[in-house]
Protein backbone atom coordinates (compact mmCIF):
# COMPACT_ATOMS: atom_id res chain seq x y z
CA UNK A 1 -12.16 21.70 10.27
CA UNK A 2 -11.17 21.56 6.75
CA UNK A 3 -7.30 20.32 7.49
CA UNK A 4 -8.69 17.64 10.09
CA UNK A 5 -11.24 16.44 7.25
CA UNK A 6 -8.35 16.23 4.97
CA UNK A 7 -5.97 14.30 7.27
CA UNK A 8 -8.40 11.99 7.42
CA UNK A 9 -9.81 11.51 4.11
CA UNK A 10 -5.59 10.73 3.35
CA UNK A 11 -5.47 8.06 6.08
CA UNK A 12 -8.68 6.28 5.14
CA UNK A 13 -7.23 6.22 1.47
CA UNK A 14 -3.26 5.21 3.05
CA UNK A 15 -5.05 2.22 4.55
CA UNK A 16 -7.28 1.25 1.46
CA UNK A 17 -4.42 1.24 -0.09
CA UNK A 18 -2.48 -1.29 2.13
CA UNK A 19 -5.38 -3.11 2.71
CA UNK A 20 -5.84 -3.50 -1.70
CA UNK A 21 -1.68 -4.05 -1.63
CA UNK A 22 -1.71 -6.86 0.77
CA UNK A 23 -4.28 -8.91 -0.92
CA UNK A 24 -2.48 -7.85 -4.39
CA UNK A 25 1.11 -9.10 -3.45
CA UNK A 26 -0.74 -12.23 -1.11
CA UNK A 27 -2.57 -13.39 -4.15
CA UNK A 28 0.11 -12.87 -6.78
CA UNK A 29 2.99 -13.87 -4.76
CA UNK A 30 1.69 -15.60 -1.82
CA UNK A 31 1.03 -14.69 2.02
CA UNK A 32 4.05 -13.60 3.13
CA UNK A 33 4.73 -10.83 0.34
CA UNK A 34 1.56 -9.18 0.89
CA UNK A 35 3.22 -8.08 4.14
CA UNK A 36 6.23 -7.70 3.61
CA UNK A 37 5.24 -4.64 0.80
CA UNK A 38 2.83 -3.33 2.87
CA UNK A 39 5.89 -2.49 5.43
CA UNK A 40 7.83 -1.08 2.93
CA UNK A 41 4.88 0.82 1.83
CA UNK A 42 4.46 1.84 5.26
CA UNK A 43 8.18 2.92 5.58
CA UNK A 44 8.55 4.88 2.37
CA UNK A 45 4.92 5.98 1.79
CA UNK A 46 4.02 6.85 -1.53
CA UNK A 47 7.48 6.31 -3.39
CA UNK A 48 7.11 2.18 -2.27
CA UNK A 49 3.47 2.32 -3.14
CA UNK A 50 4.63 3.60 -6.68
CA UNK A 51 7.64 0.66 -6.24
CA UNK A 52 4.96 -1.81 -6.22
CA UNK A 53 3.30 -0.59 -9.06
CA UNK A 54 5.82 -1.29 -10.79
CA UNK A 55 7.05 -4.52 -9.77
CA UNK A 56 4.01 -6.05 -9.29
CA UNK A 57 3.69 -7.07 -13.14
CA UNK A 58 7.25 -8.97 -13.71
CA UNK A 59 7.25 -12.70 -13.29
């Protein structure tokens, strides 16, 4: 019960994430980039979350 809980609490916060990212890049960048990160967050997980992070501030 304890892994399943876990799994879970992981993919709520995997699509929070995405969900924040989107509307970070869309606002920032416009409505196409949102998307476009969120599928290389998608692809690469974590390590193109952290990507984002730090791209996200240079104009």
């Amino acid at each position: 019960m304890g892994v399943a809980f876990t799994l879970v609490l992981i993919w709520l916060a995997s699509i929070l994430a995405m969900l924040w990212l989107w509307k970070d890049a869309s606002e920032k960048r416009g409505g196409h980039i949102g998307c476009l990160w969120v599928l290389i967050v998608f692809a690469l997980g974590p390590i193109g979350f952290i990507a984002y992070l730090i791209v996200r501030n240079y104009d």
